[in-house]
PDB file of N, CA and C in Angstrom:
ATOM      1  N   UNK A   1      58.662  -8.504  11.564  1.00  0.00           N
ATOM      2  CA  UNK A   1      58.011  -7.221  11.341  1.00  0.00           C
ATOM      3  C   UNK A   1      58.206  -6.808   9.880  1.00  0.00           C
ATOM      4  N   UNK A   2      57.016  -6.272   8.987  1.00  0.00           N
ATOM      5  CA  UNK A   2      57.180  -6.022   7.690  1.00  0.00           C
ATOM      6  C   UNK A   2      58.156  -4.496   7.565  1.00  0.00           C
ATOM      7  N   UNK A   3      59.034  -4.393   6.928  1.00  0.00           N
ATOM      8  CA  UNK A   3      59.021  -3.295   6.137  1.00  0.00           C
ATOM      9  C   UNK A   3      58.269  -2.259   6.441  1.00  0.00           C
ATOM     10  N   UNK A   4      58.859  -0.778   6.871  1.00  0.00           N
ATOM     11  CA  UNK A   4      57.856   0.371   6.835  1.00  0.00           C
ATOM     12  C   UNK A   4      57.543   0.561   5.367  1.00  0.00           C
ATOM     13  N   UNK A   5      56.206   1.148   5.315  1.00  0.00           N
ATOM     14  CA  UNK A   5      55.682   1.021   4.013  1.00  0.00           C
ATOM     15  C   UNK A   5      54.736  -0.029   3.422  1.00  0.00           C
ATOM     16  N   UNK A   6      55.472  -1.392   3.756  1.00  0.00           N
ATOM     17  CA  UNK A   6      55.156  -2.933   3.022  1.00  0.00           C
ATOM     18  C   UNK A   6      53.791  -3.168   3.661  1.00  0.00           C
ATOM     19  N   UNK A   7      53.234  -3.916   2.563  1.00  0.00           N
ATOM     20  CA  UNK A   7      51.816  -3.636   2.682  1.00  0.00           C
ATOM     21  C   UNK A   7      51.346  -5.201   3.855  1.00  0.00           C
ATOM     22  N   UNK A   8      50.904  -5.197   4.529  1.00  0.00           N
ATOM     23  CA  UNK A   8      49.984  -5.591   5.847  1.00  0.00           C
ATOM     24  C   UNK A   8      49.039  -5.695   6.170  1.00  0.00           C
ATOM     25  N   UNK A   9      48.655  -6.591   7.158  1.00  0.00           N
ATOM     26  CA  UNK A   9      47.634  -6.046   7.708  1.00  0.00           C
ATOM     27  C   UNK A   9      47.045  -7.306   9.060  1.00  0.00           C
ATOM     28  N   UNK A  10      46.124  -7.129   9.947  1.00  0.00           N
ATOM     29  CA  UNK A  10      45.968  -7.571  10.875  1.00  0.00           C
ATOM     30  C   UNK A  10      44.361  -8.145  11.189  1.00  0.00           C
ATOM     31  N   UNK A  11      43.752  -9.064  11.514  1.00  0.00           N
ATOM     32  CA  UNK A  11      42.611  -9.776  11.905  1.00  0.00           C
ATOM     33  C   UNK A  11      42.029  -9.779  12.963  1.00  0.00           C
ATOM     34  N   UNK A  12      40.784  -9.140  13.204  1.00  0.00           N
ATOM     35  CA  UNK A  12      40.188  -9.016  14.651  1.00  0.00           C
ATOM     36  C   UNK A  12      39.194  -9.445  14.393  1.00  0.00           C
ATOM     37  N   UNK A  13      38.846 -10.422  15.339  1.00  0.00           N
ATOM     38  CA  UNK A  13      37.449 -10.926  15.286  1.00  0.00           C
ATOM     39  C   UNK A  13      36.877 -10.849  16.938  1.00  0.00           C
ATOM     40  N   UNK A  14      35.357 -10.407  16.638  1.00  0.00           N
ATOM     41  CA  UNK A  14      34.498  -9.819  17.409  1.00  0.00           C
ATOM     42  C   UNK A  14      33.405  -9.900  17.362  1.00  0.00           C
ATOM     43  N   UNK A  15      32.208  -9.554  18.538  1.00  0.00           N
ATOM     44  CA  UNK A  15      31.073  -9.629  18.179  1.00  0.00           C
ATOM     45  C   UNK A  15      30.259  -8.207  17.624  1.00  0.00           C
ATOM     46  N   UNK A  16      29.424  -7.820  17.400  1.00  0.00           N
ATOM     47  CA  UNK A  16      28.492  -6.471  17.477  1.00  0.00           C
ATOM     48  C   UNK A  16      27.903  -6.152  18.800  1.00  0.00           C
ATOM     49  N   UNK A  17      27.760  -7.125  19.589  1.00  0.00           N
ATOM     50  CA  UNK A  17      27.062  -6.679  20.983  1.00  0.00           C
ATOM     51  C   UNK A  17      25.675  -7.239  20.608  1.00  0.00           C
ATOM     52  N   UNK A  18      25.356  -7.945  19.340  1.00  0.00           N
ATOM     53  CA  UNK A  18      23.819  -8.366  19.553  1.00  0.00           C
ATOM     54  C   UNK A  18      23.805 -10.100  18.952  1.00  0.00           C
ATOM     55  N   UNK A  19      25.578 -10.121  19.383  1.00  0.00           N
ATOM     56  CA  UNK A  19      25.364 -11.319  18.820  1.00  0.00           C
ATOM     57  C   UNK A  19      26.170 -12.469  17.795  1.00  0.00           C
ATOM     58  N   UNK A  20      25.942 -11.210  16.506  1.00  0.00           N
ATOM     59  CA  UNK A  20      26.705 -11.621  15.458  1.00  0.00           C
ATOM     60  C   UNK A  20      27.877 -11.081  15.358  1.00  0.00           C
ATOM     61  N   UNK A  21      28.518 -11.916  14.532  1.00  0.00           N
ATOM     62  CA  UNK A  21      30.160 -12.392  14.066  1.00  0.00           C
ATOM     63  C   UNK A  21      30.504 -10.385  13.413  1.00  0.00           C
ATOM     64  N   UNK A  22      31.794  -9.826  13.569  1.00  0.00           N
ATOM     65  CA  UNK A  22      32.422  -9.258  13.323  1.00  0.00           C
ATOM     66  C   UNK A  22      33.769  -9.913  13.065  1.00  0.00           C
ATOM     67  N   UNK A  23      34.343  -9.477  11.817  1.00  0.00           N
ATOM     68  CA  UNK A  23      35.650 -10.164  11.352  1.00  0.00           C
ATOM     69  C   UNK A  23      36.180  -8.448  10.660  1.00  0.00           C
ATOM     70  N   UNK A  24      36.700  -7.609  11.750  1.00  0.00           N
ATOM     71  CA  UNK A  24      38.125  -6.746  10.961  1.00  0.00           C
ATOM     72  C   UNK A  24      39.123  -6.635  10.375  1.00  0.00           C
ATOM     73  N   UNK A  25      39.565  -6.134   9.014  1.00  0.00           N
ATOM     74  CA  UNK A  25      40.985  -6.432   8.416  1.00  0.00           C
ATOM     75  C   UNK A  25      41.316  -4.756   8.392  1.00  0.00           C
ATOM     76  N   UNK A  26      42.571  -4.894   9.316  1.00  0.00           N
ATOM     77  CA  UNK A  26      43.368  -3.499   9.318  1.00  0.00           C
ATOM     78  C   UNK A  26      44.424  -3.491   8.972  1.00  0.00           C
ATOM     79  N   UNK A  27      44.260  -2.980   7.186  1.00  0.00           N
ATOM     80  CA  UNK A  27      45.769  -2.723   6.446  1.00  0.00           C
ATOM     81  C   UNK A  27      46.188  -2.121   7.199  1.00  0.00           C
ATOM     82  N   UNK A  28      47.327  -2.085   6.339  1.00  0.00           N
ATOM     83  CA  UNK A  28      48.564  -0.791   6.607  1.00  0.00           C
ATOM     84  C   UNK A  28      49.744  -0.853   5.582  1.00  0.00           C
ATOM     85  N   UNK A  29      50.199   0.067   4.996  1.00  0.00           N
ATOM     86  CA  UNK A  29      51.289   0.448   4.464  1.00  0.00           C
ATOM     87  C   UNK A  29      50.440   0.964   2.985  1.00  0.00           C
ATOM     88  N   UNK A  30      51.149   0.170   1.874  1.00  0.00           N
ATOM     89  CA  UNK A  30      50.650   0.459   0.859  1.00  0.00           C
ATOM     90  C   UNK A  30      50.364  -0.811  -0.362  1.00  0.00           C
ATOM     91  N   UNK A  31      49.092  -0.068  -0.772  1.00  0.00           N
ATOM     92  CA  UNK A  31      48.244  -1.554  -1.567  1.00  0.00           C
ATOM     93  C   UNK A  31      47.649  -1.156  -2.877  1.00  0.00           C
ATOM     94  N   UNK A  32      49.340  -1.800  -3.370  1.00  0.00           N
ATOM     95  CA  UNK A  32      48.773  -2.052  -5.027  1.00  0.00           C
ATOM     96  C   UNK A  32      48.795  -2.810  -5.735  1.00  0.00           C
ATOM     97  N   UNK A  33      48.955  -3.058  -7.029  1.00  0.00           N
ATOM     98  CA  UNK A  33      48.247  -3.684  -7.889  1.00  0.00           C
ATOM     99  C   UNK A  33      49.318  -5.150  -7.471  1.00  0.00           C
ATOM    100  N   UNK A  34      50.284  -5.451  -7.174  1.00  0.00           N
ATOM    101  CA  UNK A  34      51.157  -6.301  -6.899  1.00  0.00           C
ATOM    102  C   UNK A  34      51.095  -7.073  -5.562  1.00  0.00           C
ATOM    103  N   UNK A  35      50.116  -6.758  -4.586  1.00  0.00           N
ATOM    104  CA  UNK A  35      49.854  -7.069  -3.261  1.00  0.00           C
ATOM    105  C   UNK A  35      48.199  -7.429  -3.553  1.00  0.00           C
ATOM    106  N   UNK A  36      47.188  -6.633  -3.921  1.00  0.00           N
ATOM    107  CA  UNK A  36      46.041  -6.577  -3.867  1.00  0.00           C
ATOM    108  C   UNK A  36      45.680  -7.907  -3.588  1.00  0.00           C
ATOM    109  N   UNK A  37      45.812  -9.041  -4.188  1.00  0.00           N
ATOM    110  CA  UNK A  37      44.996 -10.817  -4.028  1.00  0.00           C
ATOM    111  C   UNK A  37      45.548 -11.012  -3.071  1.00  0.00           C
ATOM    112  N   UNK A  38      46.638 -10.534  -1.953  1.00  0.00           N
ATOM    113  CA  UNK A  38      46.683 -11.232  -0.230  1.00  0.00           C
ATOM    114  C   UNK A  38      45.089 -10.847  -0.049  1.00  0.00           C
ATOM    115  N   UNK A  39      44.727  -9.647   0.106  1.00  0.00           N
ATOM    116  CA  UNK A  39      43.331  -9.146   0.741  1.00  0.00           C
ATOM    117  C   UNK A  39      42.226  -9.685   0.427  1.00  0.00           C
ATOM    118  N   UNK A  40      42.473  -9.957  -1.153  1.00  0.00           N
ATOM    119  CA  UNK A  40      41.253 -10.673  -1.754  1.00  0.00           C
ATOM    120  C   UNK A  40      41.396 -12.092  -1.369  1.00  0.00           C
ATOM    121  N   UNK A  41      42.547 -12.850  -1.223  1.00  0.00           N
ATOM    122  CA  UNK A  41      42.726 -14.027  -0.750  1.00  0.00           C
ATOM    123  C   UNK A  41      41.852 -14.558   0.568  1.00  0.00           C
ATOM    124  N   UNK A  42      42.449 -13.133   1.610  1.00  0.00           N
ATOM    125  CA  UNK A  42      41.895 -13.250   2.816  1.00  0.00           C
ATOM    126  C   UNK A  42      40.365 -13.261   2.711  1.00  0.00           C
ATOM    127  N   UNK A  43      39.466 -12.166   2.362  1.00  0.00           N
ATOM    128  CA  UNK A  43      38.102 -11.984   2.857  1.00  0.00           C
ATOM    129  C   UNK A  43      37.421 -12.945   1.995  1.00  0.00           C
ATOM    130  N   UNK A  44      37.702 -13.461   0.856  1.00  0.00           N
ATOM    131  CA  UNK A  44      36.905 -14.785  -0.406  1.00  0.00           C
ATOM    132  C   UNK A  44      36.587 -15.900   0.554  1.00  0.00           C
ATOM    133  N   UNK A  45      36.707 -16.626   1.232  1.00  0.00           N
ATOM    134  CA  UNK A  45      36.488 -17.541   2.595  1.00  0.00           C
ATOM    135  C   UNK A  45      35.748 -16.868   3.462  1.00  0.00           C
ATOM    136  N   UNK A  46      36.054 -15.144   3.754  1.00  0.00           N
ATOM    137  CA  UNK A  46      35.234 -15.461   5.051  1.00  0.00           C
ATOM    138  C   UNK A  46      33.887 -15.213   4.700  1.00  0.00           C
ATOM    139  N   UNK A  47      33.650 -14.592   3.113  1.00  0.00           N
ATOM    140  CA  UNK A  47      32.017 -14.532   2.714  1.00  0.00           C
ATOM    141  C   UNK A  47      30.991 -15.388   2.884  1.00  0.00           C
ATOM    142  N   UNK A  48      31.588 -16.944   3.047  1.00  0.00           N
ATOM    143  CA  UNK A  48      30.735 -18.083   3.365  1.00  0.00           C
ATOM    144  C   UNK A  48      30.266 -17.829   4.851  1.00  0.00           C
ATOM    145  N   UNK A  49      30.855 -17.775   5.600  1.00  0.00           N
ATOM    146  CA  UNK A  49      30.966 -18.126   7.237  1.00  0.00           C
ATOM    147  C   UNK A  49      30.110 -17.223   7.541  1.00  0.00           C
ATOM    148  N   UNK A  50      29.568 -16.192   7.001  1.00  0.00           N
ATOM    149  CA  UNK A  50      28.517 -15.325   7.756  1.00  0.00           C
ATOM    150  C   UNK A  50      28.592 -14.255   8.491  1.00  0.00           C
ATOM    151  N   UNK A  51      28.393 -13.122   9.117  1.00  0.00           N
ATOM    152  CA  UNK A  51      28.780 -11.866   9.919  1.00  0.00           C
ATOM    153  C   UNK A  51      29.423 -11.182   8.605  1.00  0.00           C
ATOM    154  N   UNK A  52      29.768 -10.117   9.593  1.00  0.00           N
ATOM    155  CA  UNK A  52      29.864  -8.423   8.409  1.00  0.00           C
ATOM    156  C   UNK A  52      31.214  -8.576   8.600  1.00  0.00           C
ATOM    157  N   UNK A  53      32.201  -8.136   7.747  1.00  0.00           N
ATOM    158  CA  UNK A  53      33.649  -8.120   7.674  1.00  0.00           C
ATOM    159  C   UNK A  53      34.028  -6.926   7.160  1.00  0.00           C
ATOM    160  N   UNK A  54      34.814  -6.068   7.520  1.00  0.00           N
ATOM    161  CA  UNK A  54      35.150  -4.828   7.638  1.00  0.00           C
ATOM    162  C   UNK A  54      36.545  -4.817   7.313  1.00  0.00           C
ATOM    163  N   UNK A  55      36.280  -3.929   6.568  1.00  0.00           N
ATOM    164  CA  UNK A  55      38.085  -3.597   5.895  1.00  0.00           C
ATOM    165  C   UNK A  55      38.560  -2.111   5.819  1.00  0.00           C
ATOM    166  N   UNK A  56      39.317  -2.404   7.017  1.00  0.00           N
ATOM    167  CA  UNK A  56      39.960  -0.559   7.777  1.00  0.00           C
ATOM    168  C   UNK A  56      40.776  -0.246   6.778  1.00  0.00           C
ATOM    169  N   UNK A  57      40.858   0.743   5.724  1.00  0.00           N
ATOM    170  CA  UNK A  57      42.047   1.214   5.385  1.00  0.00           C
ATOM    171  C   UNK A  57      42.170   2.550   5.940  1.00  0.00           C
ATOM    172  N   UNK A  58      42.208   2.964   7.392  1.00  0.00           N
ATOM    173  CA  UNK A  58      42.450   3.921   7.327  1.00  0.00           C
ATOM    174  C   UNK A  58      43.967   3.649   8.122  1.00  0.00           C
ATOM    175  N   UNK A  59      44.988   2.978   8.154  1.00  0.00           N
ATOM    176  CA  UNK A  59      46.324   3.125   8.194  1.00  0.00           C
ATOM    177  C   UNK A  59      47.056   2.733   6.656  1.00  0.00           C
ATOM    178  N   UNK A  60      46.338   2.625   5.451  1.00  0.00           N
ATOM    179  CA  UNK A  60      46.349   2.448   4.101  1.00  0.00           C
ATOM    180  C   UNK A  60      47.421   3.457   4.039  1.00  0.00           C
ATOM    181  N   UNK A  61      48.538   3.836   3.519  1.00  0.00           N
ATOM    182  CA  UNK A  61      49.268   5.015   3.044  1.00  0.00           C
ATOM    183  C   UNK A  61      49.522   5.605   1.954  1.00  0.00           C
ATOM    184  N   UNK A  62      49.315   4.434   0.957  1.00  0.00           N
ATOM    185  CA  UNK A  62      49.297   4.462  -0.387  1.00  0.00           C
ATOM    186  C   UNK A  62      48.121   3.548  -1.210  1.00  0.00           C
ATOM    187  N   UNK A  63      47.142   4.083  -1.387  1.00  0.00           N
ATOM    188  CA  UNK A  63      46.465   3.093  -2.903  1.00  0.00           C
ATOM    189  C   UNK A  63      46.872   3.217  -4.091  1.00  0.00           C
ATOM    190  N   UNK A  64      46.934   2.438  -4.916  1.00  0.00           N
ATOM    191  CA  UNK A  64      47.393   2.922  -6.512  1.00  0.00           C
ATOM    192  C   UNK A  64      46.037   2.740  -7.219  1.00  0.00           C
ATOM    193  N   UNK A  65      46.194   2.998  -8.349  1.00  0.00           N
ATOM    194  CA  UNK A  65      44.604   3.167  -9.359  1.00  0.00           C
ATOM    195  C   UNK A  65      44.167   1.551  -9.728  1.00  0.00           C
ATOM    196  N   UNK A  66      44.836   0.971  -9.718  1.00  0.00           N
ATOM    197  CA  UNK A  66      44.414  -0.754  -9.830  1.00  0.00           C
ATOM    198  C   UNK A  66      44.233  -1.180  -8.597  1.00  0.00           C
ATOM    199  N   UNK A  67      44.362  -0.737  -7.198  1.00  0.00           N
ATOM    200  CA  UNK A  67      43.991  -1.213  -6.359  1.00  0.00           C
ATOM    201  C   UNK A  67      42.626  -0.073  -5.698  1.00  0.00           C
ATOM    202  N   UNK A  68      42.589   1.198  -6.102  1.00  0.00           N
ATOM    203  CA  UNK A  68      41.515   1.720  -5.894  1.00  0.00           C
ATOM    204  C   UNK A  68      40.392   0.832  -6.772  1.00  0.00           C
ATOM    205  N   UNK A  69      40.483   0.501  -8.066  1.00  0.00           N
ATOM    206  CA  UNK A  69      39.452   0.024  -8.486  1.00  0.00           C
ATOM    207  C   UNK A  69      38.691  -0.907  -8.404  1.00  0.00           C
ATOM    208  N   UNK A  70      39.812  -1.698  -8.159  1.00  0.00           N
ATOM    209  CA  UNK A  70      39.694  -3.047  -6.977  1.00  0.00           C
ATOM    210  C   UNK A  70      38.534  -3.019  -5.896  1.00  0.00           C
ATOM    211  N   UNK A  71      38.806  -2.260  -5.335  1.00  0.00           N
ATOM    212  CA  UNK A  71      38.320  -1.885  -3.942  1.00  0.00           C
ATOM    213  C   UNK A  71      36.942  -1.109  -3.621  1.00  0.00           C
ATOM    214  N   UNK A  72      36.884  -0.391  -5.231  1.00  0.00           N
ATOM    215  CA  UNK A  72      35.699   0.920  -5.208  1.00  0.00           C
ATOM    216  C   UNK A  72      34.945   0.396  -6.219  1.00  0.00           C
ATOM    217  N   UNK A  73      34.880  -0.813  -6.586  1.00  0.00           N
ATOM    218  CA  UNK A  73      34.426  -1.261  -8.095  1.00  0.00           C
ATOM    219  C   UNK A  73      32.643  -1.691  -7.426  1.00  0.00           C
TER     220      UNK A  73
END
């Protein structure tokens, strides 16, 4: 189990109900500039494979300004 705080996160894969691929990533803790490339690590692969991939930060607790920009760019 990580660290309360330590940044995380979890993989759900699913359909939409019409079919196609759903792939969820639900951070958690806090994500900055020192963590940010796990996330980018993760979703860079699944852009090939096709379906919509969704990235929950709403258990996010902390963004910092290099990882907002990251993210909002």
């Amino acid at each position: 189990m990580a660290p309360e705080g330590a940044f995380h996160f979890d993989v759900e894969n699913s359909d939409d109900g019409h079919g196609s691929k759903v792939t969820t990533i639900k951070s958690h803790g806090r994500l900055v500039a020192g963590n940010s490339n796990d996330i980018t690590s993760l979703v860079k692969p699944l852009i090939p494979l096709g379906g919509r991939i969704v990235i929950d930060l709403g258990d996010t607790n902390y963004l910092d300004s290099s990882g907002r920009e990251r993210w909002l760019a």
